[in-house]
N, C-alpha and C. Protein backbone atom coordinates (compact mmCIF):
# COMPACT_ATOMS: atom_id res chain seq x y z
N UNK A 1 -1.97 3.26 53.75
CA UNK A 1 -2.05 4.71 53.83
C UNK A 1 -2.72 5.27 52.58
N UNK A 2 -2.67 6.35 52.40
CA UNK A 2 -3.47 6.91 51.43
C UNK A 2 -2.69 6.90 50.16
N UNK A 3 -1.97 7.04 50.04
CA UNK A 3 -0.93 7.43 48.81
C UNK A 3 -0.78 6.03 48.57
N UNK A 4 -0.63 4.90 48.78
CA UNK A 4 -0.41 3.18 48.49
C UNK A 4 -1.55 2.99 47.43
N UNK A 5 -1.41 2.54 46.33
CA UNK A 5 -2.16 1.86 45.02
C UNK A 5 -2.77 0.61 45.38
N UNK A 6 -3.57 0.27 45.67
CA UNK A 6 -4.00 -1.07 45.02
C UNK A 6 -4.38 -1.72 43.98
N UNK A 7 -4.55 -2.89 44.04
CA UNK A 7 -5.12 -3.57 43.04
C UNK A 7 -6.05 -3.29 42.37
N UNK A 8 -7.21 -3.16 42.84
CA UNK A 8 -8.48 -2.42 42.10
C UNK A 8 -8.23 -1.35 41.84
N UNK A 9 -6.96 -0.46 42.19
CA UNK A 9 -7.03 0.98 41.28
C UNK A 9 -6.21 0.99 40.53
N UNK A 10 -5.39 -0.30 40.46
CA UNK A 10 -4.44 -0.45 38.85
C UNK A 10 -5.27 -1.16 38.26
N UNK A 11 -6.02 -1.95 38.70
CA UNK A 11 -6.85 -2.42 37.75
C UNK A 11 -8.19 -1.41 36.75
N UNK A 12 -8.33 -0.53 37.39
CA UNK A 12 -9.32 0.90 37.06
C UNK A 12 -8.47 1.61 36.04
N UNK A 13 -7.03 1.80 36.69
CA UNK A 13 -6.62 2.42 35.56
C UNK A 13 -6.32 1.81 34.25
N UNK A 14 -5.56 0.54 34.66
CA UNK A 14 -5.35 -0.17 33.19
C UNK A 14 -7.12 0.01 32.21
N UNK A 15 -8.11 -0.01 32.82
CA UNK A 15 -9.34 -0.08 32.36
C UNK A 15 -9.36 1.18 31.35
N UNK A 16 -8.99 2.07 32.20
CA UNK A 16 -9.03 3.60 31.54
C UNK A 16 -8.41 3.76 30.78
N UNK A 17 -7.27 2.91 30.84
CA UNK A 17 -6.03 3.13 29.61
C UNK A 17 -6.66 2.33 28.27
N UNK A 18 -7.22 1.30 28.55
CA UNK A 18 -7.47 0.45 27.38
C UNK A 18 -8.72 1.13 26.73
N UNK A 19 -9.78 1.73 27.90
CA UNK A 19 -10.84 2.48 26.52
C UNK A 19 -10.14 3.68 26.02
N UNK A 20 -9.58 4.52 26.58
CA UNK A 20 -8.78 5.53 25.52
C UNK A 20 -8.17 4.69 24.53
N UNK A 21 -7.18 3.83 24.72
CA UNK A 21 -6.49 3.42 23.90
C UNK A 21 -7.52 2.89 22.35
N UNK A 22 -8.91 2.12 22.93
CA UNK A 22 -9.62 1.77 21.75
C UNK A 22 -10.69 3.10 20.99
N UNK A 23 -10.40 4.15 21.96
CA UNK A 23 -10.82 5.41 21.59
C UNK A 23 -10.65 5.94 20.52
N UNK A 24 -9.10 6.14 20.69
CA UNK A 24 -8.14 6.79 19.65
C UNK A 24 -7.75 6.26 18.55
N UNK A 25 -8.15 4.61 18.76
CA UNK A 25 -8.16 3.92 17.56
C UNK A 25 -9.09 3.87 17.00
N UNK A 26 -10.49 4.16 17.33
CA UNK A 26 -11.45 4.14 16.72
C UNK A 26 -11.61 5.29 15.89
N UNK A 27 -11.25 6.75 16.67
CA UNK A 27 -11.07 7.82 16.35
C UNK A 27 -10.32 8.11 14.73
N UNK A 28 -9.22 7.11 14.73
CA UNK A 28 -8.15 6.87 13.76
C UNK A 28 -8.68 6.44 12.48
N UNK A 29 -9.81 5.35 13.13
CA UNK A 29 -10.16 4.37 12.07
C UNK A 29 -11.07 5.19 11.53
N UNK A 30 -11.83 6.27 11.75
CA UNK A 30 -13.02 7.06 10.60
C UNK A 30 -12.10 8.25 10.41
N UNK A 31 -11.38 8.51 11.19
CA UNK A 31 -10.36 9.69 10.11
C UNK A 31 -9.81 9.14 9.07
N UNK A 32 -9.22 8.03 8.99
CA UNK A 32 -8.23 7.57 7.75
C UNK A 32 -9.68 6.97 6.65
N UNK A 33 -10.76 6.75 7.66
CA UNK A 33 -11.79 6.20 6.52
C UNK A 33 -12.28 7.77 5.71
N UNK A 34 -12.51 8.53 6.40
CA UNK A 34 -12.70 9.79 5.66
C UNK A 34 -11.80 10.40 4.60
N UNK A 35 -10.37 10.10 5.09
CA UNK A 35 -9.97 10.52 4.46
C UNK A 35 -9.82 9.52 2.88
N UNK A 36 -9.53 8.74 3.08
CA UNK A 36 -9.75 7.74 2.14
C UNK A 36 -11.25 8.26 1.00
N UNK A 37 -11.95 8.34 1.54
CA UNK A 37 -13.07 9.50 0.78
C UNK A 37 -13.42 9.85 0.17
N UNK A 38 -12.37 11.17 0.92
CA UNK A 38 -12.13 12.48 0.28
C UNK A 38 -11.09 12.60 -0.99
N UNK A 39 -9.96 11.88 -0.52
CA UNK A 39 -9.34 11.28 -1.66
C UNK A 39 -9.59 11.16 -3.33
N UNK A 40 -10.49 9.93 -3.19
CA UNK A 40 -11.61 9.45 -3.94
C UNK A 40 -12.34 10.53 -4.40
N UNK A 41 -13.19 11.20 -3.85
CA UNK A 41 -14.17 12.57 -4.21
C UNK A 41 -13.00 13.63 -5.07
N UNK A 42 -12.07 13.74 -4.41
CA UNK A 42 -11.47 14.27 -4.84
C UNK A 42 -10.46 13.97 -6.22
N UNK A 43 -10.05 13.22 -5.95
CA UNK A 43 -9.86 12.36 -7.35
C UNK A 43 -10.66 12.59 -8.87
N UNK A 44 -11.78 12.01 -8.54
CA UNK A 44 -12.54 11.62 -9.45
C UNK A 44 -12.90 13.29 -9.69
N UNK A 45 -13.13 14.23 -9.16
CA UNK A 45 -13.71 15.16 -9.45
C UNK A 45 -12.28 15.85 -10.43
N UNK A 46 -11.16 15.94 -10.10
CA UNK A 46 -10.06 16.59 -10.69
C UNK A 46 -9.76 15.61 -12.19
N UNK A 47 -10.16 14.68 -12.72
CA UNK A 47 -10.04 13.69 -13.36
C UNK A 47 -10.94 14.64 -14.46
N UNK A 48 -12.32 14.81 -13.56
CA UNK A 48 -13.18 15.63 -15.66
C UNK A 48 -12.22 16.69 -15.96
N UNK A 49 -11.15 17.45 -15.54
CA UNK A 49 -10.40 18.47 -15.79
C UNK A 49 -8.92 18.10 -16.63
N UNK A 50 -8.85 17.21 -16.47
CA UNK A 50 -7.29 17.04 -17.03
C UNK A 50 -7.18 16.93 -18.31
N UNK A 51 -5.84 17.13 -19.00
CA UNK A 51 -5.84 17.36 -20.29
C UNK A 51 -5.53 15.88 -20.90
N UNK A 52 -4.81 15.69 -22.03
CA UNK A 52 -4.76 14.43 -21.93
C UNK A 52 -3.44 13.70 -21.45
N UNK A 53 -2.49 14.34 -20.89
CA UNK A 53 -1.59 13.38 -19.91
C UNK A 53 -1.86 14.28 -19.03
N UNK A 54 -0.98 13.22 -17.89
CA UNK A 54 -0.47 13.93 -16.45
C UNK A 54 0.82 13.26 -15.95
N UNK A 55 0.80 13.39 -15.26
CA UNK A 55 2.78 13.03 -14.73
C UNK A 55 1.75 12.00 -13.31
N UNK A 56 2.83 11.01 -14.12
CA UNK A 56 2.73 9.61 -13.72
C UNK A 56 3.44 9.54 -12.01
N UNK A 57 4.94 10.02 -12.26
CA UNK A 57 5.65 10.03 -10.93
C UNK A 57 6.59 11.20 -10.81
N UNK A 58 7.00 11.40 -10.21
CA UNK A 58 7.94 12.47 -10.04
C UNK A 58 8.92 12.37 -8.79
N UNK A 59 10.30 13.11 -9.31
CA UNK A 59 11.70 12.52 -8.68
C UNK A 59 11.45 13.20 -7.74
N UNK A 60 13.12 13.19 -6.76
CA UNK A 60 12.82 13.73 -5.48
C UNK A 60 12.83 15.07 -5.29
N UNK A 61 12.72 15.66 -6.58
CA UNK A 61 12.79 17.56 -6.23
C UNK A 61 10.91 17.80 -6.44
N UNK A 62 10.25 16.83 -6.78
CA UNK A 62 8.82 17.09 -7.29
C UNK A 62 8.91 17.03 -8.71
N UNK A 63 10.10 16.98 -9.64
CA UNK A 63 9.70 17.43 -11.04
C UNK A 63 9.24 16.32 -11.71
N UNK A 64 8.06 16.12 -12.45
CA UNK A 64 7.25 15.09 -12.83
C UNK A 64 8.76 13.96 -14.13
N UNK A 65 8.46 13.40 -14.05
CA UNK A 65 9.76 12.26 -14.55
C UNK A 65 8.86 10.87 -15.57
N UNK A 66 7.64 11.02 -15.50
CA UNK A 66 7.19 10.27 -16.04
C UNK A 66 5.48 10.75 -16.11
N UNK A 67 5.17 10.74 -17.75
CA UNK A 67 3.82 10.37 -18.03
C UNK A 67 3.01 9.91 -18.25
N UNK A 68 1.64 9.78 -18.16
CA UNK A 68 0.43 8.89 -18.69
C UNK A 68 -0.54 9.33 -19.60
N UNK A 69 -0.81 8.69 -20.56
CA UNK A 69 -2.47 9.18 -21.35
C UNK A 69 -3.60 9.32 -20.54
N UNK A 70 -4.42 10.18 -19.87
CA UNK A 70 -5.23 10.22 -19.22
C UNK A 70 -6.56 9.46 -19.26
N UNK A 71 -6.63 8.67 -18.19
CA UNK A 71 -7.44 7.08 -18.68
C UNK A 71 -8.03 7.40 -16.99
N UNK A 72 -8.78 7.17 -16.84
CA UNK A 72 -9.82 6.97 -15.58
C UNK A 72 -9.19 5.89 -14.77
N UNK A 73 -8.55 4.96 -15.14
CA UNK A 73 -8.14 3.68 -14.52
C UNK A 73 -6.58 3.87 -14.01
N UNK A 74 -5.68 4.61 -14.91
CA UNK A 74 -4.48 5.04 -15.00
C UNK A 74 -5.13 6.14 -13.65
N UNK A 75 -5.74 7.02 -13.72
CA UNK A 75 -5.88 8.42 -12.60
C UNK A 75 -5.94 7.28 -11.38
N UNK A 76 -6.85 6.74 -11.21
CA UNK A 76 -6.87 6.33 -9.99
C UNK A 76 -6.13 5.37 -9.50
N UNK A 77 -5.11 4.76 -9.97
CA UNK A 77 -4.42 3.92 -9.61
C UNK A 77 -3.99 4.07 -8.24
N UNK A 78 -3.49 5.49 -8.34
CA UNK A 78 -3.26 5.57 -6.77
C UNK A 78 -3.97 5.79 -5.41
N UNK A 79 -5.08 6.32 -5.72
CA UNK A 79 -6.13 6.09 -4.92
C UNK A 79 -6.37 4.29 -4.81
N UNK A 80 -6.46 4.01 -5.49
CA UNK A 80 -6.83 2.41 -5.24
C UNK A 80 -5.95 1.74 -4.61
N UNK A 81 -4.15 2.43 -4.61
CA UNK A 81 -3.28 1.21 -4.04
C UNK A 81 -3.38 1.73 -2.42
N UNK A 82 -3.67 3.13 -2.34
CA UNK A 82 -4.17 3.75 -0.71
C UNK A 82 -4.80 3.01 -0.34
N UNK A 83 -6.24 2.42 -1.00
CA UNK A 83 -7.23 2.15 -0.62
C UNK A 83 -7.14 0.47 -0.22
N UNK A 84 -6.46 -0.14 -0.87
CA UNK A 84 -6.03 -1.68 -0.49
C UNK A 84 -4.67 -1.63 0.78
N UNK A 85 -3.79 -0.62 0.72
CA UNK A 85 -3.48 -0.51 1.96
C UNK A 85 -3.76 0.32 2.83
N UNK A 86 -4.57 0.88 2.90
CA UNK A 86 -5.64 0.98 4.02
C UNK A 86 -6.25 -0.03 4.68
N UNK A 87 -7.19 -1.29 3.71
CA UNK A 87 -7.69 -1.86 4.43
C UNK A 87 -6.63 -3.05 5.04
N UNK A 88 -5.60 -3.61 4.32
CA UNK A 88 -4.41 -4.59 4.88
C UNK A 88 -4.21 -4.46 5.93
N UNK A 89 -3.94 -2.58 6.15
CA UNK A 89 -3.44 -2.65 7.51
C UNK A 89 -4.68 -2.83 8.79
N UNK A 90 -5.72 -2.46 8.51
CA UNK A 90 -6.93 -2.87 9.09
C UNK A 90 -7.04 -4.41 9.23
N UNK A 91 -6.65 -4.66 8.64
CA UNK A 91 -7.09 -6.52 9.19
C UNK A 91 -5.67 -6.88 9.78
N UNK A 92 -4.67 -6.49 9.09
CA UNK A 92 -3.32 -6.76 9.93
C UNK A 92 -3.52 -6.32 11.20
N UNK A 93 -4.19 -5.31 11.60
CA UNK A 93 -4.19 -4.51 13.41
C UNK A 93 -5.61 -5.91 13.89
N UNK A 94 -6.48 -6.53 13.26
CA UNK A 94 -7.32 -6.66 13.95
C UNK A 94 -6.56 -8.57 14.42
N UNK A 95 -6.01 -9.13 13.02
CA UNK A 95 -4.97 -10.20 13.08
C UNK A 95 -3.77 -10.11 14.49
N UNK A 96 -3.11 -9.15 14.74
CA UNK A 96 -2.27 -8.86 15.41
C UNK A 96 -2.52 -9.07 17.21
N UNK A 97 -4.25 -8.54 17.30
CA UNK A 97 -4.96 -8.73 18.55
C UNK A 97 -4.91 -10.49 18.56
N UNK A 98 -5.81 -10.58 17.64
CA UNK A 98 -6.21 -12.14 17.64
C UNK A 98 -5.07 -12.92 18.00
N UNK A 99 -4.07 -12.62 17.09
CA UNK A 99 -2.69 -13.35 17.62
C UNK A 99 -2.20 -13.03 18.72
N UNK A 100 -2.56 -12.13 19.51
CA UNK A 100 -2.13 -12.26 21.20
C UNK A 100 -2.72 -12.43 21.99
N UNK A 101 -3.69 -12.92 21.48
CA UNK A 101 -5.10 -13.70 22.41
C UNK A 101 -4.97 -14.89 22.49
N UNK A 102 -4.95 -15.13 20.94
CA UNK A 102 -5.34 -16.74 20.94
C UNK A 102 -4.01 -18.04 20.21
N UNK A 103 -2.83 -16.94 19.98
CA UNK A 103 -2.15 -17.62 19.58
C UNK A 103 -0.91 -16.84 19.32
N UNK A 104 -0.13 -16.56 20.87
CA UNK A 104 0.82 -15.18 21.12
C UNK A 104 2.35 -16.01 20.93
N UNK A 105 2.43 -17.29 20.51
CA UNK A 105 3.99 -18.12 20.28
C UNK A 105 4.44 -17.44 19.10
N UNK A 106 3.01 -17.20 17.92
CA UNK A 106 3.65 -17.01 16.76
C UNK A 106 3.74 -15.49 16.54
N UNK A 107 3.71 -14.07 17.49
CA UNK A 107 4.19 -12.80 16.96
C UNK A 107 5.73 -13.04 17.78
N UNK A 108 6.00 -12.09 16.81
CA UNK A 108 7.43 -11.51 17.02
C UNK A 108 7.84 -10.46 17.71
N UNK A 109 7.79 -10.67 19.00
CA UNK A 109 7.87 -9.22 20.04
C UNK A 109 9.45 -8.95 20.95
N UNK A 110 9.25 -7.81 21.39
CA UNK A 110 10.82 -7.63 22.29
C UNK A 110 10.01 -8.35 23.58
N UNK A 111 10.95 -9.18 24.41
CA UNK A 111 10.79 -9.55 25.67
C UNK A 111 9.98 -10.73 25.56
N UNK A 112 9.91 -11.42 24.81
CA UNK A 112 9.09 -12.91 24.22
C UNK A 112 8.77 -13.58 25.17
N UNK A 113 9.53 -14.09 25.89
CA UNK A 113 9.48 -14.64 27.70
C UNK A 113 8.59 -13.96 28.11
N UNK A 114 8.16 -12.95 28.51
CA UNK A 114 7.39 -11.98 29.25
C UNK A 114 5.95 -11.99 28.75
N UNK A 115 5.83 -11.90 27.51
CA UNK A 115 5.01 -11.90 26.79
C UNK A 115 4.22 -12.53 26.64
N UNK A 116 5.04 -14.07 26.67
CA UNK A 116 3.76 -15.51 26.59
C UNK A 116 3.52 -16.06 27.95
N UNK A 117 4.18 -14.98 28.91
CA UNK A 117 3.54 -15.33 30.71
C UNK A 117 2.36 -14.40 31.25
N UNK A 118 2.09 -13.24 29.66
CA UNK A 118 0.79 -12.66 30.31
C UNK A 118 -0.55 -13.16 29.61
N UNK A 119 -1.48 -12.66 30.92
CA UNK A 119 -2.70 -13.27 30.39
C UNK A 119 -3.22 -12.66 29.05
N UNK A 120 -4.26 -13.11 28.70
CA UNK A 120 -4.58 -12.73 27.27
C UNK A 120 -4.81 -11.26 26.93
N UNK A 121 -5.99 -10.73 27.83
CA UNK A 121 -5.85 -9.72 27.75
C UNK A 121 -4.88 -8.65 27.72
N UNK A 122 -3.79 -8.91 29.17
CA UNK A 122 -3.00 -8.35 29.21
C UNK A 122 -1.89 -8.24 27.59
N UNK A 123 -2.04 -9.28 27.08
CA UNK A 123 -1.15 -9.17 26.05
C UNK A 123 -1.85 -8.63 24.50
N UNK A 124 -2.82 -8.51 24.86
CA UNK A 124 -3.66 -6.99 23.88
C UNK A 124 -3.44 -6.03 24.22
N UNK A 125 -3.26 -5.78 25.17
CA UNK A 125 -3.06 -4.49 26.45
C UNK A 125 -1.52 -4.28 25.29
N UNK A 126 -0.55 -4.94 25.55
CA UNK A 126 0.58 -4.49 25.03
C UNK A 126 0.76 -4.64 23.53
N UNK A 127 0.02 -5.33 22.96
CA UNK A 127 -0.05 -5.05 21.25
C UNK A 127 -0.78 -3.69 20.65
N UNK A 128 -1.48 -3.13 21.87
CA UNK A 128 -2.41 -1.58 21.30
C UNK A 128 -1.41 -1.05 21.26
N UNK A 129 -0.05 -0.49 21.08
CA UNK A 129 0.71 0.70 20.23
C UNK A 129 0.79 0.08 18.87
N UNK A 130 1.00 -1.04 18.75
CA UNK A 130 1.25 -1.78 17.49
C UNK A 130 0.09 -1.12 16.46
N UNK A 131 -0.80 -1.72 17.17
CA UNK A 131 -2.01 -1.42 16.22
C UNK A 131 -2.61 0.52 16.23
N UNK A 132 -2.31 0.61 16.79
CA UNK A 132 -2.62 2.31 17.10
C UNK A 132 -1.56 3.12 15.42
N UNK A 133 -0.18 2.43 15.84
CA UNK A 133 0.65 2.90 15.10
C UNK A 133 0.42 2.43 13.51
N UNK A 134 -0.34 1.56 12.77
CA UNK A 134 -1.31 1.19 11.80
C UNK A 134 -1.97 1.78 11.79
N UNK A 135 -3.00 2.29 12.58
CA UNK A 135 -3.87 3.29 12.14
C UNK A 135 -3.72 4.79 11.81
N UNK A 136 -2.06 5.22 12.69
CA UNK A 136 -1.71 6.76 12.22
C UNK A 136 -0.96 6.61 10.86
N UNK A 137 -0.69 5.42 10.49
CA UNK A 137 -0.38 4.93 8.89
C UNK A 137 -1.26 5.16 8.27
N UNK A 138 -2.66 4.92 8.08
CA UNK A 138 -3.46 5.04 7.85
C UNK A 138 -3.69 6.53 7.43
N UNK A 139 -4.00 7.48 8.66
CA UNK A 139 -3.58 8.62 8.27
C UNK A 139 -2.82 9.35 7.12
N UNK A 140 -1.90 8.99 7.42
CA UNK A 140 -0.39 9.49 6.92
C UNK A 140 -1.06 9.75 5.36
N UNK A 141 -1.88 8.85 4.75
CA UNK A 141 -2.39 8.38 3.53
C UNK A 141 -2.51 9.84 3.09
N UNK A 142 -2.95 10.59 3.43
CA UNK A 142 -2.85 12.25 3.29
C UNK A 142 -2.21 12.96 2.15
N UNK A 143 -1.07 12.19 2.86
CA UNK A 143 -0.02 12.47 1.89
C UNK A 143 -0.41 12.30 0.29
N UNK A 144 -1.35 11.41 -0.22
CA UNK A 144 -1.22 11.42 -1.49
C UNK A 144 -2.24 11.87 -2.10
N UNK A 145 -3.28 12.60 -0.85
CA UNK A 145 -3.89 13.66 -1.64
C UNK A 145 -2.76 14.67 -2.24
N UNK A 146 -1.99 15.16 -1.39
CA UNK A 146 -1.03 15.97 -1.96
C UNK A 146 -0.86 15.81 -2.86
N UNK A 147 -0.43 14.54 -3.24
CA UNK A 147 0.05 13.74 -5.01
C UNK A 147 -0.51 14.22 -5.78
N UNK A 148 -1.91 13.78 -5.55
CA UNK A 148 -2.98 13.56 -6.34
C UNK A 148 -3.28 14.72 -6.64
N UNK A 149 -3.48 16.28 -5.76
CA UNK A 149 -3.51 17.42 -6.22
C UNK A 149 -2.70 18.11 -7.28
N UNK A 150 -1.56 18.01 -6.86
CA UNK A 150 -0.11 18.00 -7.29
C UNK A 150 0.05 17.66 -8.34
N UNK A 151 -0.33 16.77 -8.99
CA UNK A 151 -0.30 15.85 -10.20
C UNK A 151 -1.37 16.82 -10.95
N UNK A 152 -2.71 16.82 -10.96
CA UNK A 152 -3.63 17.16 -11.71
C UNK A 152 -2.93 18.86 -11.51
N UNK A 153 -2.47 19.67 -10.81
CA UNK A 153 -2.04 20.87 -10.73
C UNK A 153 -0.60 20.97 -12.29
N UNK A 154 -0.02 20.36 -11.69
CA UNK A 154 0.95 19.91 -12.78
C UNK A 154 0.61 19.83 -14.34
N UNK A 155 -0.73 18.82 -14.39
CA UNK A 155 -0.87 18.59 -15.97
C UNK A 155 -1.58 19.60 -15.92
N UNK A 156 -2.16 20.19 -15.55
CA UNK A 156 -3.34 21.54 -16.00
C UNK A 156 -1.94 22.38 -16.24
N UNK A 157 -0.88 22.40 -15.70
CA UNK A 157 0.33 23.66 -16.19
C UNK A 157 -0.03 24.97 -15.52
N UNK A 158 -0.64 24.66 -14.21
CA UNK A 158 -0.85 25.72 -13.29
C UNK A 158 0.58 25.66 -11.87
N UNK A 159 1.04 24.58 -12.75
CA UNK A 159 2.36 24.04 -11.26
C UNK A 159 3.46 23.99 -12.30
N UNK A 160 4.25 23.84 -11.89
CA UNK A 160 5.69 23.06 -12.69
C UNK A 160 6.43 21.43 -11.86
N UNK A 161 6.06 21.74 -10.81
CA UNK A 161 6.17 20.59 -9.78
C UNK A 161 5.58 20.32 -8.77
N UNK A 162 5.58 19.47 -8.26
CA UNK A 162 4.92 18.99 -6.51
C UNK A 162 5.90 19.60 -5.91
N UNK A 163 5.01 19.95 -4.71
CA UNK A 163 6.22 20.71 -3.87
C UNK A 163 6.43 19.30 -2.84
N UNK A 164 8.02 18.75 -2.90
CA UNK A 164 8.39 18.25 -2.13
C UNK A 164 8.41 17.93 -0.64
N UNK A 165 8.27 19.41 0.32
CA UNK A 165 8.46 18.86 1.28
C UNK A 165 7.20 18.38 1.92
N UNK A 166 5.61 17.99 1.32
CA UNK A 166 5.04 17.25 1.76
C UNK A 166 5.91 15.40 1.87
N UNK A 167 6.56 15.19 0.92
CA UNK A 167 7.25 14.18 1.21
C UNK A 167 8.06 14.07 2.39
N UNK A 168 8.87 14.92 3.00
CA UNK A 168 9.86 15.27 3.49
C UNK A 168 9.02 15.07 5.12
N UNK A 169 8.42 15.64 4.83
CA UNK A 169 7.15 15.69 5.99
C UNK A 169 6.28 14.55 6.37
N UNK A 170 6.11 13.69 5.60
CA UNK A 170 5.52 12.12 5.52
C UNK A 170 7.16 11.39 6.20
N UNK A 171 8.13 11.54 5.52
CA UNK A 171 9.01 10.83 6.10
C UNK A 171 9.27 11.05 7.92
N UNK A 172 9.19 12.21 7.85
CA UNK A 172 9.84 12.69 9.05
C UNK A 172 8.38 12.16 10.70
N UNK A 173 7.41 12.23 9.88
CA UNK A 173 5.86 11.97 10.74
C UNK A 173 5.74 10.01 10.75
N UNK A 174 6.54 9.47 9.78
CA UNK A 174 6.76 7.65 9.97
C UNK A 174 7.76 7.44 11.01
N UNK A 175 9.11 8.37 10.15
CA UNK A 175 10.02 7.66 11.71
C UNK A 175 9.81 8.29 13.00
N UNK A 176 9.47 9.36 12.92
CA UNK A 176 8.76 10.07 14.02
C UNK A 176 7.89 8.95 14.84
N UNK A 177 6.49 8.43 14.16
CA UNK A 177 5.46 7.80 14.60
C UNK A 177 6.30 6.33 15.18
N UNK A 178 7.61 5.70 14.28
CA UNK A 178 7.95 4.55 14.70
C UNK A 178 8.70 4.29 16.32
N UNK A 179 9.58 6.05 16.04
CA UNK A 179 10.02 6.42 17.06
C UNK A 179 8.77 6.26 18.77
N UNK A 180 8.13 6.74 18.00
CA UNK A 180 7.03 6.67 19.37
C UNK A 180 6.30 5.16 19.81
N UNK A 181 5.61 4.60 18.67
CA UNK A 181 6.21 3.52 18.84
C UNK A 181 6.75 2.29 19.31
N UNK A 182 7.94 2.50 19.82
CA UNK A 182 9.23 1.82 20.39
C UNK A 182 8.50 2.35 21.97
N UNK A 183 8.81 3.63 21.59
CA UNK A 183 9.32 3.78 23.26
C UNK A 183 7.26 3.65 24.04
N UNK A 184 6.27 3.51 23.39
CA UNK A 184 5.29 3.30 23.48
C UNK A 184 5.05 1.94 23.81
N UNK A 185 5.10 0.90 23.11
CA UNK A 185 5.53 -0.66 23.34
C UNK A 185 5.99 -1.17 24.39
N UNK A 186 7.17 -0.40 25.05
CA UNK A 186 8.16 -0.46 25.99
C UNK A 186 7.23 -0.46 26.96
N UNK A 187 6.74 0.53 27.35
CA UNK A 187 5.72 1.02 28.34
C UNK A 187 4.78 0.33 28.47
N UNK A 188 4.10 -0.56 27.61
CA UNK A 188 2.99 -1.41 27.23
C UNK A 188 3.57 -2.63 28.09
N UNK A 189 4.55 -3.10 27.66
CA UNK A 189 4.93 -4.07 27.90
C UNK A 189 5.40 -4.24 29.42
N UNK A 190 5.85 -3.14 30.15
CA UNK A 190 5.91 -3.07 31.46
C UNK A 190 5.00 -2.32 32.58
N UNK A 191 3.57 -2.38 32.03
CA UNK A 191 2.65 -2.11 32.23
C UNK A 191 1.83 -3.42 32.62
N UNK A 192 1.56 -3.98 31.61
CA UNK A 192 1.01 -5.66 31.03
C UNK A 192 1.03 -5.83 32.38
C-alpha cells in the first residue's frame, strides 16, 4: 500500500541522514577552525597592549588568583593548548570512524553484541553522534576567547574580573551536548 516503507526508501533515507550528518560535521569542522583563528588574531593583537603582567588564572567568581610577567609565550599558552586540543579531537573523530570500519572489537560502545553484527558502514552510521559531539567540543573552544579577552581586560584594569557565567555557560552547553549525545547514539544505534 502506499503508506508501507521499503527498502530502497530506508535505504534513501539512511543516505540522507548520513550526508546531513557529514554536513554538519563539516560545517563544525571550519567553524571551530575559524574560530581557532580568531582566537589567535585575537590574541596576538591584545598581547601589543598589555602591561607587564596579566592574571594567569582566576577562581570560580572570575577574580584573577594568579599572575604572569607578560612574555609572548606565557600570553599564548592558552591559545596553543585550544589549539592542540582542537586538533586531538580531530584525529580522535577521524580514528573513531576507522575503528568501526576496520576494527569495531576494540571501541567501547553500549550494545557491543549489536554493534559488531553491523556492517561497516552501518557502524559509522552509529559512531556519527560520537564524532559530531567532538566537533561541538571543538566549538565550545569559544569559551576561551572569553578568557583571553577577560584576561587582557583585567590587566589593562578596565575589568576587575572575568565575568563568570561564561563558564557557567560552557558547563551547562557540555553536559547539555553529552546529554544529547546519549540519547543521539541511542537512536544511531537502533537505526544501524
Amino acid at each position: 500500500d502506499a503508506f508501507s516503507t521499503s527498502a530502497g526508501d530506508r535505504g534513501f533515507r539512511s543516505h540522507l541522514r548520513s550526508m546531513s550528518t557529514r554536513l554538519v560535521q563539516r560545517l563544525m569542522q571550519v567553524a571551530g577552525a575559524a574560530a581557532l583563528v580568531l582566537i589567535w588574531v585575537r590574541a596576538l593583537l591584545l598581547y601589543r597592549d598589555l602591561p607587564e603582567r596579566f592574571p594567569l588564572h582566576f577562581n570560580g567568581s572570575g577574580v584573577p588568583d594568579a599572575w604572569a610577567d607578560t612574555a609572548l609565550l606565557t600570553w599564548c599558552a592558552l591559545p596553543l593548548v585550544i589549539t592542540v586540543m582542537a586538533i586531538t579531537l580531530q584525529f580522535v573523530g577521524r580514528y573513531i570512524l576507522r575503528m568501526a570500519r576496520n576494527n569495531p572489537a576494540q571501541l567501547n560502545v553500549p550494545n557491543k553484541v549489536r554493534f559488531l553484527q553491523l556492517d561497516p558502514e552501518a557502524r559509522v552510521r552509529s559512531m556519527a553522534p560520537t564524532v559530531t559531539f567532538l566537533h561541538y567540543v571543538v566549538l565550545l573552544t569559544l569559551l576561551f576567547w572569553h578568557i583571553v579577552e577577560g584576561a587582557a581586560a583585567v590587566a589593562a584594569g578596565t575589568a576587575d574580573r572575568l565575568d563568570s557565567r561564561a563558564v557557567w555557560l560552557f558547563l551547562v552547553l557540555v553536559v547539555g551536548g553529552v546529554c544529547v549525545l546519549l540519547w543521539a547514539s541511542k537512536r544511531a544505534m537502533e537505526r544501524a
